[in-house]
C-alpha atoms as a PDB file:
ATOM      1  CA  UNK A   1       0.000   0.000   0.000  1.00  0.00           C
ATOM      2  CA  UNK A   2       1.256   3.474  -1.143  1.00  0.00           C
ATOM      3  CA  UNK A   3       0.331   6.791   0.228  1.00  0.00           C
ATOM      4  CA  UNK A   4       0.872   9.846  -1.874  1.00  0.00           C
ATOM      5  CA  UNK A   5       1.549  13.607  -0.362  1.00  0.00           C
ATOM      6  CA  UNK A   6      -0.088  15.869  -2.937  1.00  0.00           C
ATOM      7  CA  UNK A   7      -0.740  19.620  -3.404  1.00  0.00           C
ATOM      8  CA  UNK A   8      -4.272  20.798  -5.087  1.00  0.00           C
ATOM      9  CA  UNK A   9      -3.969  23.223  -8.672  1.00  0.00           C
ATOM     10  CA  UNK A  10      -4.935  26.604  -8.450  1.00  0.00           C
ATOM     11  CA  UNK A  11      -8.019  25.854  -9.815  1.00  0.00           C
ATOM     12  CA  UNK A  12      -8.804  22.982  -6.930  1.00  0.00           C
ATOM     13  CA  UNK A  13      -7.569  24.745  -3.920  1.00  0.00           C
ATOM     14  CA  UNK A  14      -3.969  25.716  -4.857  1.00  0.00           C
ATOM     15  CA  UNK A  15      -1.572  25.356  -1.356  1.00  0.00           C
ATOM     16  CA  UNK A  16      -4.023  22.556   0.119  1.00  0.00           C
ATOM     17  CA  UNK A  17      -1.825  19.668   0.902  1.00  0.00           C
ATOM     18  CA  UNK A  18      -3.530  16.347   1.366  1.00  0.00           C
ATOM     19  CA  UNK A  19      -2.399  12.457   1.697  1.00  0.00           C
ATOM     20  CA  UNK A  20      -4.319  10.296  -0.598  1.00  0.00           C
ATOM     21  CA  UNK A  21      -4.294   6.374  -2.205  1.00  0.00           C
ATOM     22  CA  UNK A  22      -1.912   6.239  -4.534  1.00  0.00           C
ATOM     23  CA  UNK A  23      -4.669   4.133  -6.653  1.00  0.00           C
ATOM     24  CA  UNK A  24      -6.626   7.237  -6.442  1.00  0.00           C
ATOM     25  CA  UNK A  25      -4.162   9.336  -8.670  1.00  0.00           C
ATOM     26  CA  UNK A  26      -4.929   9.674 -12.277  1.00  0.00           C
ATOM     27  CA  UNK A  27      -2.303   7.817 -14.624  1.00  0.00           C
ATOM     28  CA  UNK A  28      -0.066  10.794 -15.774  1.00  0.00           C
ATOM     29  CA  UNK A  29      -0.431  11.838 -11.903  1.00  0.00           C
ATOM     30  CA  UNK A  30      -1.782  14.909 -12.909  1.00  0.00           C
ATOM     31  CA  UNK A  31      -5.174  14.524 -11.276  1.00  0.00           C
ATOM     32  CA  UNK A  32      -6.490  12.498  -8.087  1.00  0.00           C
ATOM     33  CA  UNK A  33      -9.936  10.659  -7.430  1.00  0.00           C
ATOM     34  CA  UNK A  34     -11.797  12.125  -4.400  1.00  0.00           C
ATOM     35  CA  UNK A  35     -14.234  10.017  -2.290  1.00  0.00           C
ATOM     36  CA  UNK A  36     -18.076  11.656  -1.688  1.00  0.00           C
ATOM     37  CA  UNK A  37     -17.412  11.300   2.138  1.00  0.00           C
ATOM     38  CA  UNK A  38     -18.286  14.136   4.269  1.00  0.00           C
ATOM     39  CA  UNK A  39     -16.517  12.990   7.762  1.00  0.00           C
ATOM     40  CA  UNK A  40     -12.999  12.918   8.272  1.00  0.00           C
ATOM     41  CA  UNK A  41     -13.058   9.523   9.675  1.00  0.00           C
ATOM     42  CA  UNK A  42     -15.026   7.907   6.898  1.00  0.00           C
ATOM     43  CA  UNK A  43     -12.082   9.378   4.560  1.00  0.00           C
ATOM     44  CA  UNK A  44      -9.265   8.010   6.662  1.00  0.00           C
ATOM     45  CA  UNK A  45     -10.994   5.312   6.857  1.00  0.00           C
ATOM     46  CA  UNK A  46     -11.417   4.819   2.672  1.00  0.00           C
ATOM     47  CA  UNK A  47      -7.688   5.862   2.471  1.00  0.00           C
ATOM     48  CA  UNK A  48      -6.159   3.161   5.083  1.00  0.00           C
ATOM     49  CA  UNK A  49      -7.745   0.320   3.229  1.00  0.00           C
ATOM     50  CA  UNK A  50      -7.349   1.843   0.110  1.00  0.00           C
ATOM     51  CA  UNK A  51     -10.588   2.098  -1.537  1.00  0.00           C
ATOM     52  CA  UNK A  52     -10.870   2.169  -5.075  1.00  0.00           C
ATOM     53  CA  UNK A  53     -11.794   5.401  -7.118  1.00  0.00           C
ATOM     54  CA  UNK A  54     -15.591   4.391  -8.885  1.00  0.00           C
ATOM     55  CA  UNK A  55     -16.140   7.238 -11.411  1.00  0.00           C
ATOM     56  CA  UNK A  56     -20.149   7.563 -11.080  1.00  0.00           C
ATOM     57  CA  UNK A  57     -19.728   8.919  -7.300  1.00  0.00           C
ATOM     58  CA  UNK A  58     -15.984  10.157  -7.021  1.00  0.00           C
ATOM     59  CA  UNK A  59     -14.817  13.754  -7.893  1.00  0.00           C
ATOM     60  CA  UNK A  60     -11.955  14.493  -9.825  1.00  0.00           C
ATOM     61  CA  UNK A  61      -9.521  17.512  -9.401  1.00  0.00           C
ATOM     62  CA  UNK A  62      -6.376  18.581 -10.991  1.00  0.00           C
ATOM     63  CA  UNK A  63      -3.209  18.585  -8.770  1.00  0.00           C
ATOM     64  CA  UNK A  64      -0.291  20.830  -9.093  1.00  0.00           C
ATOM     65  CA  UNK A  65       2.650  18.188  -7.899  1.00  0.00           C
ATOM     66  CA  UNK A  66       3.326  14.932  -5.502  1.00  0.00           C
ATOM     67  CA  UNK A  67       5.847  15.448  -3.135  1.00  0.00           C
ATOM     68  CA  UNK A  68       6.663  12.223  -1.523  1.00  0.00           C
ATOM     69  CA  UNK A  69       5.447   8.124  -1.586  1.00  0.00           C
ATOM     70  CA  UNK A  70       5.303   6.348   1.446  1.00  0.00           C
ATOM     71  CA  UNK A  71       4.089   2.999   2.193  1.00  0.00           C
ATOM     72  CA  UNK A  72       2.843   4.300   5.428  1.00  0.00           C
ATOM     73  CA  UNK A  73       1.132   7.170   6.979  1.00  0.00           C
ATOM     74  CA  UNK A  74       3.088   6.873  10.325  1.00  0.00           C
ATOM     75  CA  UNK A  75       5.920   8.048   8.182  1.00  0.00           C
ATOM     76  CA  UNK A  76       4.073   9.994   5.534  1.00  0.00           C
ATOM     77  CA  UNK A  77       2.908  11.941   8.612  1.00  0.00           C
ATOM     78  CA  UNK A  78       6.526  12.416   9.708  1.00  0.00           C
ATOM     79  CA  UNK A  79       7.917  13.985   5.909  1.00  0.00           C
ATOM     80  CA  UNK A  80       4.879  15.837   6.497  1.00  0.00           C
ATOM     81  CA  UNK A  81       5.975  17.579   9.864  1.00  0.00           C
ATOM     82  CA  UNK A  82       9.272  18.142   8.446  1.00  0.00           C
ATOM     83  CA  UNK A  83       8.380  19.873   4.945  1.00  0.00           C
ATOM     84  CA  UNK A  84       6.205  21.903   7.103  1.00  0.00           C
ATOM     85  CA  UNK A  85       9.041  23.004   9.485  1.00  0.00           C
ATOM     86  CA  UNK A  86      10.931  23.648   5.706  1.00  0.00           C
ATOM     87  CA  UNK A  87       8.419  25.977   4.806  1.00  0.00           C
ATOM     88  CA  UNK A  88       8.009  28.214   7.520  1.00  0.00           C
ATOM     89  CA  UNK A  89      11.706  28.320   7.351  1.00  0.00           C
ATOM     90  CA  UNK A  90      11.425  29.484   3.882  1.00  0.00           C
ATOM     91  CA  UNK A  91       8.444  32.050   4.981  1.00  0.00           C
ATOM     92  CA  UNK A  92      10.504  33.763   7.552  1.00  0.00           C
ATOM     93  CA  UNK A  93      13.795  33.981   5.092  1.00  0.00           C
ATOM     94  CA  UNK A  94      12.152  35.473   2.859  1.00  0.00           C
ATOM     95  CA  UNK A  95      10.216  37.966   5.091  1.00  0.00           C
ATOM     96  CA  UNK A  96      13.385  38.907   6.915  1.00  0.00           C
ATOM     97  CA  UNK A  97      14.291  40.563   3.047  1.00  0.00           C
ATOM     98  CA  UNK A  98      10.899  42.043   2.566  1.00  0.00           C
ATOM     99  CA  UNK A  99      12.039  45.595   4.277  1.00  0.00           C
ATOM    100  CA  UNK A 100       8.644  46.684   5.453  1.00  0.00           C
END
């Protein structure tokens, strides 16, 4: 089992990061299936076991990249913490050259 870290396209929420199947991303990886589940649990849920994309009741959006596979979301959850640390770090250089 393979868990993707994704970021939505502008026009699908651009800087929305999200963990999803990796059976759930389009072929050329340029688009992901999205389950019709309103609760976060139920969509943890569909994305531990993997759940299969079925095109009558699943969404599709357009994605701007994948950042890292993992074959679990114990350490898909870790990369995550970290990129996020690598980001704010980014934020604050580049603010500390923004004279205000």
């Amino acid at each position: 089992m393979a868990f993707v870290g994704i970021e939505f396209s502008e026009e699908s929420g651009a800087g929305v990061f999200e963990l999803v199947h990796s059976s759930w991303l389009t072929p050329k990886k340029q688009e992901v299936w999205w389950p019709p589940l309103k609760h976060r649990e139920a969509f943890d849920k569909a994305l531990r076991k993997g759940d299969l994309p079925e095109e009558e009741t699943w969404s599709i959006y357009k994605i701007k990249r994948c950042f890292f596979k993992e074959g679990s979301i114990r350490k898909y959850l870790l990369k995550l913490v970290l990129f996020s640390f690598l980001l704010l770090d980014d934020f604050f250089k580049v603010k500390e050259n923004v004279k205000m």
